[in-house]
N, C-alpha and C. Protein backbone atom coordinates (compact mmCIF):
# COMPACT_ATOMS: atom_id res chain seq x y z
N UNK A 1 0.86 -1.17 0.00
CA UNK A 1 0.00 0.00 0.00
C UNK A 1 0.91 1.23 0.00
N UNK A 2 0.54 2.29 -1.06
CA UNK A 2 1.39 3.46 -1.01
C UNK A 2 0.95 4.00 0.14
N UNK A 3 1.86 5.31 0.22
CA UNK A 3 1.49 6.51 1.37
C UNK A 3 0.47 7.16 1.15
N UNK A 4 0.34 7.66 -0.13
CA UNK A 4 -1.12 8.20 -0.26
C UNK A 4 -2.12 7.22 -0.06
N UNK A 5 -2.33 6.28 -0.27
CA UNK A 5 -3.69 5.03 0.05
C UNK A 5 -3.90 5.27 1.53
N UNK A 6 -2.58 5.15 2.48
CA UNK A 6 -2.82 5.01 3.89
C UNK A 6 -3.06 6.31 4.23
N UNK A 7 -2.79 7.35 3.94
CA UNK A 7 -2.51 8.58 4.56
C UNK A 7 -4.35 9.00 3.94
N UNK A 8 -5.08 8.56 2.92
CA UNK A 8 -6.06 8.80 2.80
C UNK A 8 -7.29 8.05 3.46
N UNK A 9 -6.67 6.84 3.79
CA UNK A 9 -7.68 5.72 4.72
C UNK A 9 -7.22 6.13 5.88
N UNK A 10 -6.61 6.66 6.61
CA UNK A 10 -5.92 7.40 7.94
C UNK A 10 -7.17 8.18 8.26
N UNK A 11 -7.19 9.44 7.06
CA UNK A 11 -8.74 10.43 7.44
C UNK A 11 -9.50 9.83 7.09
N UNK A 12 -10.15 9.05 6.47
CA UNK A 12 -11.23 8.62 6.31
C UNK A 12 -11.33 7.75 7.90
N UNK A 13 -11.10 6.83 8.08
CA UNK A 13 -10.96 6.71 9.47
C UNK A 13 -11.47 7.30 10.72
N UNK A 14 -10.98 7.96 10.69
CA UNK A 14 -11.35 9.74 12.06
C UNK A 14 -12.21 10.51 11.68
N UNK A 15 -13.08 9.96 10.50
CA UNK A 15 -14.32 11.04 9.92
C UNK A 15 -15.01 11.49 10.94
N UNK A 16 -15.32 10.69 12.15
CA UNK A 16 -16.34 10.39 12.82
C UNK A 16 -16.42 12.15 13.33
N UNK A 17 -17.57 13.24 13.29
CA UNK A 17 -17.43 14.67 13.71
C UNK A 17 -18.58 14.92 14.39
N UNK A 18 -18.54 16.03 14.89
CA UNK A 18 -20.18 16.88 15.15
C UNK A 18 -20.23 18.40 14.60
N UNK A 19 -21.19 18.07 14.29
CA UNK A 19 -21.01 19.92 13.88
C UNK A 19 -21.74 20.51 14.95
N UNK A 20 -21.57 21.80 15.29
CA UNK A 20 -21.67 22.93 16.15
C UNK A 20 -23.58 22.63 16.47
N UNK A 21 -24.12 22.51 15.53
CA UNK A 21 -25.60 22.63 15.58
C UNK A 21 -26.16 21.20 16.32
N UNK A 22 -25.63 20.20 16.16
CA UNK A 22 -26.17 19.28 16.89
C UNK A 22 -25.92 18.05 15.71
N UNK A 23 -25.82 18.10 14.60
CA UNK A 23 -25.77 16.81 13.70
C UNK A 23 -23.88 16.45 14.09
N UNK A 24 -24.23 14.94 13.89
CA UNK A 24 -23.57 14.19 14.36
C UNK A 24 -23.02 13.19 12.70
N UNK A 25 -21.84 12.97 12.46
CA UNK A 25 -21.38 12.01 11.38
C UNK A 25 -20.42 11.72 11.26
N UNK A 26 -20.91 9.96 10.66
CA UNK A 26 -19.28 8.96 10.63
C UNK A 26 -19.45 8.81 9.32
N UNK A 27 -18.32 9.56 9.03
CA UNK A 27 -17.54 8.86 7.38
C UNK A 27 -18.41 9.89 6.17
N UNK A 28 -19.06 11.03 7.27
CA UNK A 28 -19.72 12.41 6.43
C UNK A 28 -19.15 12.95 5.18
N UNK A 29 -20.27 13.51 4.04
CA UNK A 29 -19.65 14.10 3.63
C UNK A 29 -19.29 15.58 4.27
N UNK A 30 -18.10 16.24 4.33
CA UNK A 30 -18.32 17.80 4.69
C UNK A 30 -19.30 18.40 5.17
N UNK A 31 -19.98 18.54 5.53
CA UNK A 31 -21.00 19.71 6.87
C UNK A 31 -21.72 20.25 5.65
N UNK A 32 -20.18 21.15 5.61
CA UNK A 32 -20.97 22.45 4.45
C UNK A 32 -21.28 22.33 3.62
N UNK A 33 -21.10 21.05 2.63
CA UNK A 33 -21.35 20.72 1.71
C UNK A 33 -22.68 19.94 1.31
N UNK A 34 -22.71 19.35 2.71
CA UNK A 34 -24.07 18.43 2.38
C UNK A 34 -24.85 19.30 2.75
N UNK A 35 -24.82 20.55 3.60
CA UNK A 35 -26.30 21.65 3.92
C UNK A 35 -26.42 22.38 2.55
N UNK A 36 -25.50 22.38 1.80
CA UNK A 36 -25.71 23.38 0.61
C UNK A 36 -26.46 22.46 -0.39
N UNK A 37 -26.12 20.99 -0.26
CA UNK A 37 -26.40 20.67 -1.48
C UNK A 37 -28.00 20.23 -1.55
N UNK A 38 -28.06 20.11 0.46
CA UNK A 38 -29.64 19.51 0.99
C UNK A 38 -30.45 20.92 0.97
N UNK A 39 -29.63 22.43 0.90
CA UNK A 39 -30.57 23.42 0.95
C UNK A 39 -31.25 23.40 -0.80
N UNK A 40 -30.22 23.42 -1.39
CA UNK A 40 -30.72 23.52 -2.99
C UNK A 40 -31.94 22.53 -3.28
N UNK A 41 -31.45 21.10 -2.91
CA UNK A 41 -32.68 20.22 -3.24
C UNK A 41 -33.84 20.54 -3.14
N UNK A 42 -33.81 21.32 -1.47
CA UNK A 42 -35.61 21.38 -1.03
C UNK A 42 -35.82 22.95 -0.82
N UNK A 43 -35.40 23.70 -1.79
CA UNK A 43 -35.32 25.03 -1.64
C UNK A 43 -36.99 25.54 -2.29
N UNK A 44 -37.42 24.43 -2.82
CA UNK A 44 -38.64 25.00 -3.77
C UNK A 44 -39.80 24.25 -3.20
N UNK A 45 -39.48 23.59 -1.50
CA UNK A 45 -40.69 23.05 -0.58
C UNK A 45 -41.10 23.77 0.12
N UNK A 46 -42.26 24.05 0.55
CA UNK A 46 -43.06 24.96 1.23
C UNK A 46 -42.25 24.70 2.62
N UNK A 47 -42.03 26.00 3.18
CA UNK A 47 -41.42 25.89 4.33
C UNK A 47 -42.38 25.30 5.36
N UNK A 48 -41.60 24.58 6.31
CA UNK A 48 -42.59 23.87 7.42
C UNK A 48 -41.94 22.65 7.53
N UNK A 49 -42.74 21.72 8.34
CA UNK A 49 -41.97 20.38 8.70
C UNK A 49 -41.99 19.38 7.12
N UNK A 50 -42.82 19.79 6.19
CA UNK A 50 -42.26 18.90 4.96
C UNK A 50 -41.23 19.34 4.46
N UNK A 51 -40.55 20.48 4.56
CA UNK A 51 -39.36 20.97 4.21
C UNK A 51 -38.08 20.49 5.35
N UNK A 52 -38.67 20.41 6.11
CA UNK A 52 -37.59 20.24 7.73
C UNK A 52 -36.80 18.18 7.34
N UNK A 53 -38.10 18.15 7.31
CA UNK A 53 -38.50 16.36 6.71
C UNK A 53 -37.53 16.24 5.69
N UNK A 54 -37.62 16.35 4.31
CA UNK A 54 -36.37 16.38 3.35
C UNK A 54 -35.33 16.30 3.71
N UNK A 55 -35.19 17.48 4.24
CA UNK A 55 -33.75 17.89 4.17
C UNK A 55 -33.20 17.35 5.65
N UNK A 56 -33.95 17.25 6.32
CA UNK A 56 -33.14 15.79 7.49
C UNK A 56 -32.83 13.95 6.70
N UNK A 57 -33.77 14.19 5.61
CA UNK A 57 -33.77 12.85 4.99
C UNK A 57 -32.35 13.09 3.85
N UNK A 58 -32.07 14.41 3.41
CA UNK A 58 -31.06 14.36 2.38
C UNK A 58 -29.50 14.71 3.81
N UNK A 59 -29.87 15.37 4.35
CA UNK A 59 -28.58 14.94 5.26
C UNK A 59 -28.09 13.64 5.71
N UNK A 60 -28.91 12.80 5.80
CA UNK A 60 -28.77 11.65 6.44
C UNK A 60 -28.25 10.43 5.19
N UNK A 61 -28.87 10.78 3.69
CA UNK A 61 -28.04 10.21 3.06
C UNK A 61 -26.46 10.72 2.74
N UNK A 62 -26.46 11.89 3.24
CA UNK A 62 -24.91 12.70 2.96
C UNK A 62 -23.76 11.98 4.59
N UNK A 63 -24.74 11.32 5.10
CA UNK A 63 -24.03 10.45 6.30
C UNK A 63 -24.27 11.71 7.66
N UNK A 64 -25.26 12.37 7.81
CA UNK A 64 -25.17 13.02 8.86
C UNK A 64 -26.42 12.93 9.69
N UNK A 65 -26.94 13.09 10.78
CA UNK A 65 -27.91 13.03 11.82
C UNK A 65 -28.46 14.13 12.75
N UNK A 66 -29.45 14.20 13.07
CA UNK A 66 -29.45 15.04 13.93
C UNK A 66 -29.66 14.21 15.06
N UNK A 67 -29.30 14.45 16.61
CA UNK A 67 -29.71 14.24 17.86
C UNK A 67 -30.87 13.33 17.94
């Protein structure tokens, strides 16, 4: 195994994070990345818990959780 293979399975490894707000993830993509990409998806749902709903459902495939 090269150095880059290990040195990239090293971080992948220690993914495990929390972000500041309360979501919790192992092996996440980026925070910021999955709120941007889960805000765009459901940007055109009526705000309220069917919008809340989504976008806890598209975080959670981006590997993240809430509490």
């Amino acid at each position: 195994m090269d150095r880059m293979t290990r040195l990239a399975l090293l971080l992948l490894a220690g993914c495990a994070t929390t972000h500041d707000a309360g979501w919790t993830g192992k092996g996440a993509m980026p925070f910021d990345a999955a709120q941007s990409d889960c805000d765009a998806k459901t940007q055109d749902l009526p705000a309220g818990k069917q919008r809340e709903a989504a976008f806890d459902q598209c975080m959670e495939e981006h590997g993240w959780r809430r509490p």
